[in-house]
PDB file of N, CA and C in Angstrom:
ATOM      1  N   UNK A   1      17.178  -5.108  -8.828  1.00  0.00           N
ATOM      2  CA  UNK A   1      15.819  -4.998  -8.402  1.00  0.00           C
ATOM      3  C   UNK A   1      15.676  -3.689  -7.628  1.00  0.00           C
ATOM      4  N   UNK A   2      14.531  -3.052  -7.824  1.00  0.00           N
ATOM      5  CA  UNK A   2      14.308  -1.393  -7.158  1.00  0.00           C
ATOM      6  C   UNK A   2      12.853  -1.780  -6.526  1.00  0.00           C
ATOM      7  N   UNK A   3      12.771  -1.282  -5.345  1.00  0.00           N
ATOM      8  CA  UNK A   3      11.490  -1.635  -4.331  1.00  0.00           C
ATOM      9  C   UNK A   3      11.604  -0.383  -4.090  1.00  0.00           C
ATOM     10  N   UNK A   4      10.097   0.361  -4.100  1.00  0.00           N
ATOM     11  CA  UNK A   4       9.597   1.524  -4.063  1.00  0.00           C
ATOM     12  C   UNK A   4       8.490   1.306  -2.846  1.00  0.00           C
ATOM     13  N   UNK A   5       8.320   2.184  -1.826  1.00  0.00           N
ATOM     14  CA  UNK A   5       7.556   2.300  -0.824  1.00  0.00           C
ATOM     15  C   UNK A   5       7.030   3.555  -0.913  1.00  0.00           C
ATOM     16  N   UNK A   6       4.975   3.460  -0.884  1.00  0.00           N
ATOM     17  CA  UNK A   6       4.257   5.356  -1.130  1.00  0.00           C
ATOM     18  C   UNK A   6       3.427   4.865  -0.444  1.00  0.00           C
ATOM     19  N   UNK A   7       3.272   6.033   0.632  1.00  0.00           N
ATOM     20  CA  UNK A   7       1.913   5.546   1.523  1.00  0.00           C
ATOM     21  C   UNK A   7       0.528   6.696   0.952  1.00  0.00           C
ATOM     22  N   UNK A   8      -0.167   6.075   0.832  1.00  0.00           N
ATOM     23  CA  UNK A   8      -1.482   6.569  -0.498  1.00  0.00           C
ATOM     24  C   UNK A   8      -2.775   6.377   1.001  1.00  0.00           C
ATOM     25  N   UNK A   9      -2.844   7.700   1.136  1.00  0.00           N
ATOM     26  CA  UNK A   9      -3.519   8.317   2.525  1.00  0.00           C
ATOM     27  C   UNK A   9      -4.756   7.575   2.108  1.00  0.00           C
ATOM     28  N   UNK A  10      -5.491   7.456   3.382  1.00  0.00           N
ATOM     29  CA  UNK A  10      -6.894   6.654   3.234  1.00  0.00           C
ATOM     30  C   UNK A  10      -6.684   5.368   2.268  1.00  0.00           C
ATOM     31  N   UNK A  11      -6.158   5.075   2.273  1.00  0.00           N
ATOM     32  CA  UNK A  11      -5.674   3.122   1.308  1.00  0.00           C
ATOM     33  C   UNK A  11      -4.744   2.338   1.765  1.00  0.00           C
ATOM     34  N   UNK A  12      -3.400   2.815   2.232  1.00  0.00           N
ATOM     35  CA  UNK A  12      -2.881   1.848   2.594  1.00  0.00           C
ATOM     36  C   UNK A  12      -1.087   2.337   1.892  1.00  0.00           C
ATOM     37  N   UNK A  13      -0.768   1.362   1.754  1.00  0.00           N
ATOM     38  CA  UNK A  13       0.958   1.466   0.998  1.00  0.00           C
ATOM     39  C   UNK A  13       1.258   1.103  -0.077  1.00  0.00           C
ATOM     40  N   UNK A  14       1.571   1.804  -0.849  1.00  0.00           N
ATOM     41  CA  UNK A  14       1.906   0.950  -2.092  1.00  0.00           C
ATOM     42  C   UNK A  14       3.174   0.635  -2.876  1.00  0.00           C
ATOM     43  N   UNK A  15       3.865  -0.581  -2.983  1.00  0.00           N
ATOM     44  CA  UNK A  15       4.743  -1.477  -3.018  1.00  0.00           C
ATOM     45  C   UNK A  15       5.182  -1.569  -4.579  1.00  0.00           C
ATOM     46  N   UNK A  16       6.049  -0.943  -5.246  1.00  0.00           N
ATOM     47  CA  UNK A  16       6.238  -0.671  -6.106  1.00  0.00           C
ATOM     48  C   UNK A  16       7.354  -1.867  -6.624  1.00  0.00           C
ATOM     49  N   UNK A  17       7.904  -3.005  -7.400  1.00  0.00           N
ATOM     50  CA  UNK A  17       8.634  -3.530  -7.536  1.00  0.00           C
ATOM     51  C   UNK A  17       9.368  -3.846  -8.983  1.00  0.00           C
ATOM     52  N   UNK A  18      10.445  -3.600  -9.190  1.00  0.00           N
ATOM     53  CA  UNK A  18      10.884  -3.491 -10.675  1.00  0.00           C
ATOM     54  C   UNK A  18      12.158  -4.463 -10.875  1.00  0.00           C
ATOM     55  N   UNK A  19      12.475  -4.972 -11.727  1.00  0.00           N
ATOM     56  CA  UNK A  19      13.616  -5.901 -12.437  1.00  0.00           C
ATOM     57  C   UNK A  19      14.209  -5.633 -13.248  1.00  0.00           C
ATOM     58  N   UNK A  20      15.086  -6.238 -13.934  1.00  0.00           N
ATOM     59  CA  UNK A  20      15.428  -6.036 -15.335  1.00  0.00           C
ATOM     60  C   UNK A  20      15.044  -6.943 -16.065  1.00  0.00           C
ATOM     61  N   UNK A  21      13.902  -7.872 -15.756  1.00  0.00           N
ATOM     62  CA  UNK A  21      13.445  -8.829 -16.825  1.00  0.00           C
ATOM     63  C   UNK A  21      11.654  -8.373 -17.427  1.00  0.00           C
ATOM     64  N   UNK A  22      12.330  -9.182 -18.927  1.00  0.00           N
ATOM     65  CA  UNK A  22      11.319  -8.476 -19.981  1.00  0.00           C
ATOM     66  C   UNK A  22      10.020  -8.694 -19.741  1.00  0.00           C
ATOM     67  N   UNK A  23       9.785  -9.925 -18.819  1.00  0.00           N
ATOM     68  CA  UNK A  23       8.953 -10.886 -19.033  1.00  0.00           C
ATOM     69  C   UNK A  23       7.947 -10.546 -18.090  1.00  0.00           C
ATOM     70  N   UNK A  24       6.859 -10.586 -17.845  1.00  0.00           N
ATOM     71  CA  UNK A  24       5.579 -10.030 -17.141  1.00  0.00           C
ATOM     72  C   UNK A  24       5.969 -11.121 -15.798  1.00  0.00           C
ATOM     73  N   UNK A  25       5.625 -10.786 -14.685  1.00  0.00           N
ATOM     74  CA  UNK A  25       5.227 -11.528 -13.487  1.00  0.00           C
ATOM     75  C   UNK A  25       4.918 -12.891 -13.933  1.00  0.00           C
ATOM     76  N   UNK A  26       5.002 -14.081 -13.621  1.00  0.00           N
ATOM     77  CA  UNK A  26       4.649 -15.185 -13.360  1.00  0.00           C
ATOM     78  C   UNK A  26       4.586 -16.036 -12.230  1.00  0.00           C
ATOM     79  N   UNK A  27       3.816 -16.537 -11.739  1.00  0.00           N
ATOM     80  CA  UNK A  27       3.392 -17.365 -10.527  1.00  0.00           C
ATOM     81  C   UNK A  27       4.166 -18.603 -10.926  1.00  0.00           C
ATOM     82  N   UNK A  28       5.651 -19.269 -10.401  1.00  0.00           N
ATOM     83  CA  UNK A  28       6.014 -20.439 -10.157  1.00  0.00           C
ATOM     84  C   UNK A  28       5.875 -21.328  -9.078  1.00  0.00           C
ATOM     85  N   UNK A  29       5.747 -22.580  -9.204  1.00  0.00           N
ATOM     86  CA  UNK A  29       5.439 -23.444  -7.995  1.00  0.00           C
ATOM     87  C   UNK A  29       6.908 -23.218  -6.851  1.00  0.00           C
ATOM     88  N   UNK A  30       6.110 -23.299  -5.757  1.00  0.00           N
ATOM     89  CA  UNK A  30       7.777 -23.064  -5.021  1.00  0.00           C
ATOM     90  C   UNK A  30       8.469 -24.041  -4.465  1.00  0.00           C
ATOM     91  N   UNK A  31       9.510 -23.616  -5.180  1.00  0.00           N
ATOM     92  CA  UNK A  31      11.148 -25.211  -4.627  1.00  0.00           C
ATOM     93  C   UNK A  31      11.510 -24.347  -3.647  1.00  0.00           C
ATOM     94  N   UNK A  32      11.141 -25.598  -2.431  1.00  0.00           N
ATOM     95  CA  UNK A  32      11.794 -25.033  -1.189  1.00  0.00           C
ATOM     96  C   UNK A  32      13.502 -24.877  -0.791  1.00  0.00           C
ATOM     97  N   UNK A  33      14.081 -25.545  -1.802  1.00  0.00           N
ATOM     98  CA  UNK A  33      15.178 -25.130  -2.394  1.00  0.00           C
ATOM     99  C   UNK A  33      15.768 -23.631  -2.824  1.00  0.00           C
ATOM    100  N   UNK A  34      14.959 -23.725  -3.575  1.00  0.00           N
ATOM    101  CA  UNK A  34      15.204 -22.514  -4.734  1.00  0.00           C
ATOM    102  C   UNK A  34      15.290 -20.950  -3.673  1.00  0.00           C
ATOM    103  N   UNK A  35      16.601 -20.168  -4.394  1.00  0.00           N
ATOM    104  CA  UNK A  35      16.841 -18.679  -3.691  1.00  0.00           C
ATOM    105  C   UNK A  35      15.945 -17.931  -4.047  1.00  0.00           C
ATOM    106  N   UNK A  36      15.010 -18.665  -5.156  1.00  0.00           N
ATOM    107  CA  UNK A  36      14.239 -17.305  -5.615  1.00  0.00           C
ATOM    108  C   UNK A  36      12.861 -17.682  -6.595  1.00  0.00           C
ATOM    109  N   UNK A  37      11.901 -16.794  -6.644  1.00  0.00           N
ATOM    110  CA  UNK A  37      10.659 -17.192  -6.963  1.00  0.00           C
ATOM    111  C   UNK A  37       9.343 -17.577  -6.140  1.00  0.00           C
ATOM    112  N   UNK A  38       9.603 -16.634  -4.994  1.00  0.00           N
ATOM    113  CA  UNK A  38       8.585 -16.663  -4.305  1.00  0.00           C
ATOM    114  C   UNK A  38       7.963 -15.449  -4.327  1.00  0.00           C
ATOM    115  N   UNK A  39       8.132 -14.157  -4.909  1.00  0.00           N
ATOM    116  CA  UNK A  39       7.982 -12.940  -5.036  1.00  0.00           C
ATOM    117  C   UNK A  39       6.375 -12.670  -5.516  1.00  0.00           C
ATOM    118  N   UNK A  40       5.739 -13.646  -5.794  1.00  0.00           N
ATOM    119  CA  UNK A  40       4.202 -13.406  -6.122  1.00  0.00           C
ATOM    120  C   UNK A  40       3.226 -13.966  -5.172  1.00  0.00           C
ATOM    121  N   UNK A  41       4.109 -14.977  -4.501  1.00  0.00           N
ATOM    122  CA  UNK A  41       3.391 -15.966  -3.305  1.00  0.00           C
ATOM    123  C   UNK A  41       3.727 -14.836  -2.495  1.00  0.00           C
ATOM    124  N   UNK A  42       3.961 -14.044  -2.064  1.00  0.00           N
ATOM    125  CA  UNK A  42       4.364 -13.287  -0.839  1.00  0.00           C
ATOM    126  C   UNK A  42       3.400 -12.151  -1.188  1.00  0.00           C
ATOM    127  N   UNK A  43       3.532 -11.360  -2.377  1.00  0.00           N
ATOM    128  CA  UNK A  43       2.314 -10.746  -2.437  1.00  0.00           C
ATOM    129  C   UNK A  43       0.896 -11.010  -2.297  1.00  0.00           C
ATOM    130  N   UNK A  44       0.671 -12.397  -2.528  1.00  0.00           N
ATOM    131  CA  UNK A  44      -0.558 -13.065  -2.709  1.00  0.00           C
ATOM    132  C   UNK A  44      -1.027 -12.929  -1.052  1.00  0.00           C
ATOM    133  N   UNK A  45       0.213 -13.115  -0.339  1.00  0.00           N
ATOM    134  CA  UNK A  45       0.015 -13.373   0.866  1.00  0.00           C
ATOM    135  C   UNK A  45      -0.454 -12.625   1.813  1.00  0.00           C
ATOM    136  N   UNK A  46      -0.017 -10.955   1.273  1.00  0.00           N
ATOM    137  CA  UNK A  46       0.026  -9.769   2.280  1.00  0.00           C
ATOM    138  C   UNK A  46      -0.523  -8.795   1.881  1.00  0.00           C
ATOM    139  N   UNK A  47      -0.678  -8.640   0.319  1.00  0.00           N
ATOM    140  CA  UNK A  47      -1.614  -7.730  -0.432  1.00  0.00           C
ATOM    141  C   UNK A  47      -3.503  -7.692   0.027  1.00  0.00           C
ATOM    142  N   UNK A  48      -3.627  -6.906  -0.156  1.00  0.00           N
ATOM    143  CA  UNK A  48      -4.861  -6.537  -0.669  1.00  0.00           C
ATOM    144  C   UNK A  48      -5.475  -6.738  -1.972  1.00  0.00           C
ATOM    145  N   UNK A  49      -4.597  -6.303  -2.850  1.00  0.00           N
ATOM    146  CA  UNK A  49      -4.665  -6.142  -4.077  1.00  0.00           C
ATOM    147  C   UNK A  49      -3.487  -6.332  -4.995  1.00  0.00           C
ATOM    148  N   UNK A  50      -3.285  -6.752  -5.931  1.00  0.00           N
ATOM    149  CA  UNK A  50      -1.691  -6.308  -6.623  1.00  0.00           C
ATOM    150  C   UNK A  50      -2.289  -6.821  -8.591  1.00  0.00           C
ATOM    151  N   UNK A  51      -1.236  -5.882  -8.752  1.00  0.00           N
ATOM    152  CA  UNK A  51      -1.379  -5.665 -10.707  1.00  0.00           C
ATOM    153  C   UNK A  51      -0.292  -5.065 -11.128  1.00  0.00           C
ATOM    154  N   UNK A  52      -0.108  -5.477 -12.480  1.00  0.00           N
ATOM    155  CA  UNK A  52       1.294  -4.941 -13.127  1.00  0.00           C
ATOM    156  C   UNK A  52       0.595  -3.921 -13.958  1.00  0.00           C
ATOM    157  N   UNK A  53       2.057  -3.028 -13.905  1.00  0.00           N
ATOM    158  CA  UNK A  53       1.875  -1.404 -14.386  1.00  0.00           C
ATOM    159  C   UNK A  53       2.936  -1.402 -14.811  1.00  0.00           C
ATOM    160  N   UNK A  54       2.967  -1.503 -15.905  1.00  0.00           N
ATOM    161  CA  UNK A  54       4.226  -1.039 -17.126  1.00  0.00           C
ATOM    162  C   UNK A  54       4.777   0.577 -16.632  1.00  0.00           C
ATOM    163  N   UNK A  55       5.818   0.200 -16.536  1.00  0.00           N
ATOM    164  CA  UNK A  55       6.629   1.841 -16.274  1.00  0.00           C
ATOM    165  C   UNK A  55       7.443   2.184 -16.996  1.00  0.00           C
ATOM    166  N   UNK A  56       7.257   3.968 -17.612  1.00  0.00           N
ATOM    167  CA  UNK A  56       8.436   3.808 -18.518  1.00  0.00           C
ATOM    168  C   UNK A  56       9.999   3.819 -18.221  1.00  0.00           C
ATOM    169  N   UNK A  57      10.831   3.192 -18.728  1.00  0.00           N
ATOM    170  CA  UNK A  57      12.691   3.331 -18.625  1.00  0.00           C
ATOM    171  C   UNK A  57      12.629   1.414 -17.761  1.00  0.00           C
ATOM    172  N   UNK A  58      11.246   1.121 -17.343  1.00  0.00           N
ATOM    173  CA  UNK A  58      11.767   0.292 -16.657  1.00  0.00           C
ATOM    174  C   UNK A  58      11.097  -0.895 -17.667  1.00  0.00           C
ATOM    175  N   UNK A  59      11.669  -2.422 -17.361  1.00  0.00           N
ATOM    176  CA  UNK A  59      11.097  -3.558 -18.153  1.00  0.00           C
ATOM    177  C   UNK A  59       9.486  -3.778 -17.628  1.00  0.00           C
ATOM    178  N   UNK A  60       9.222  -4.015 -16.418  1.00  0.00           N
ATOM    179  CA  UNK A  60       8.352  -3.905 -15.743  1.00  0.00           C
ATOM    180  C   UNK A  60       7.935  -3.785 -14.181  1.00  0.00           C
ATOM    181  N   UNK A  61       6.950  -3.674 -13.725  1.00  0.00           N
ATOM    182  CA  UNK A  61       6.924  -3.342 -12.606  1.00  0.00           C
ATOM    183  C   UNK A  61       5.460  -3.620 -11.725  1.00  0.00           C
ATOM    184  N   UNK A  62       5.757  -4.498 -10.871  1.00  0.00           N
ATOM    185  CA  UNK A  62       4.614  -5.326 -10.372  1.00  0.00           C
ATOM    186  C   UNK A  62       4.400  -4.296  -9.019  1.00  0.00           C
ATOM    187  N   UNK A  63       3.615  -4.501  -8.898  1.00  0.00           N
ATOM    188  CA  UNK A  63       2.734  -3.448  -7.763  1.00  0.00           C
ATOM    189  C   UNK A  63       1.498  -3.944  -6.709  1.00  0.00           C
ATOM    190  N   UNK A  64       2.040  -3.964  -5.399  1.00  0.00           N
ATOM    191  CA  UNK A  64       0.675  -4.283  -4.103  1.00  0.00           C
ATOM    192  C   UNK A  64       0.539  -3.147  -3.663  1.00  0.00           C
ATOM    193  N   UNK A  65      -0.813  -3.424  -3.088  1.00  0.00           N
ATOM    194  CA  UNK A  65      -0.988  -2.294  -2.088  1.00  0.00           C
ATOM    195  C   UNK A  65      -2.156  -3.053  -1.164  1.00  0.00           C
ATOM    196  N   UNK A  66      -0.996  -2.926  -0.122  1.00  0.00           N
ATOM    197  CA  UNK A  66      -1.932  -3.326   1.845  1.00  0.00           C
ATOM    198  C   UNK A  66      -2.633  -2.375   1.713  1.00  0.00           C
ATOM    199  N   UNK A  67      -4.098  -2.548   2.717  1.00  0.00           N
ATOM    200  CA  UNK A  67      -4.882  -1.538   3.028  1.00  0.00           C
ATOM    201  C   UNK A  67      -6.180  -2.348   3.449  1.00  0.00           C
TER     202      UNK A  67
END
């Protein structure tokens, strides 16, 4: 996983996040168990805004930005 941090003057920060999976973002219910899969609830949480932006070399790459 690669986490990218750009602060985008007059807007806020923007939160760049990439994987190696093929598969677009998905919202799973969260097992308070589970090590993992909270990564959209947390954006939901602190964003402003967030959308996926296909990048090239990478599978994909989900993106917030506070502001």
């Amino acid at each position: 996983m690669r986490v990218t941090l750009t602060i985008v003057h007059g807007t806020g920060v923007r939160v760049a996040v990439t994987d190696g999976s093929t598969q677009p973002p998905v919202m799973r219910p969260v097992d308070e168990l589970a090590e993992s899969g909270r990564g959209l609830h947390l954006i939901l949480a602190t964003a402003a805004r967030w959308g996926e932006c296909p990048s090239p070399g990478a599978s994909k790459s989900g993106r917030m930005w506070d502001g």
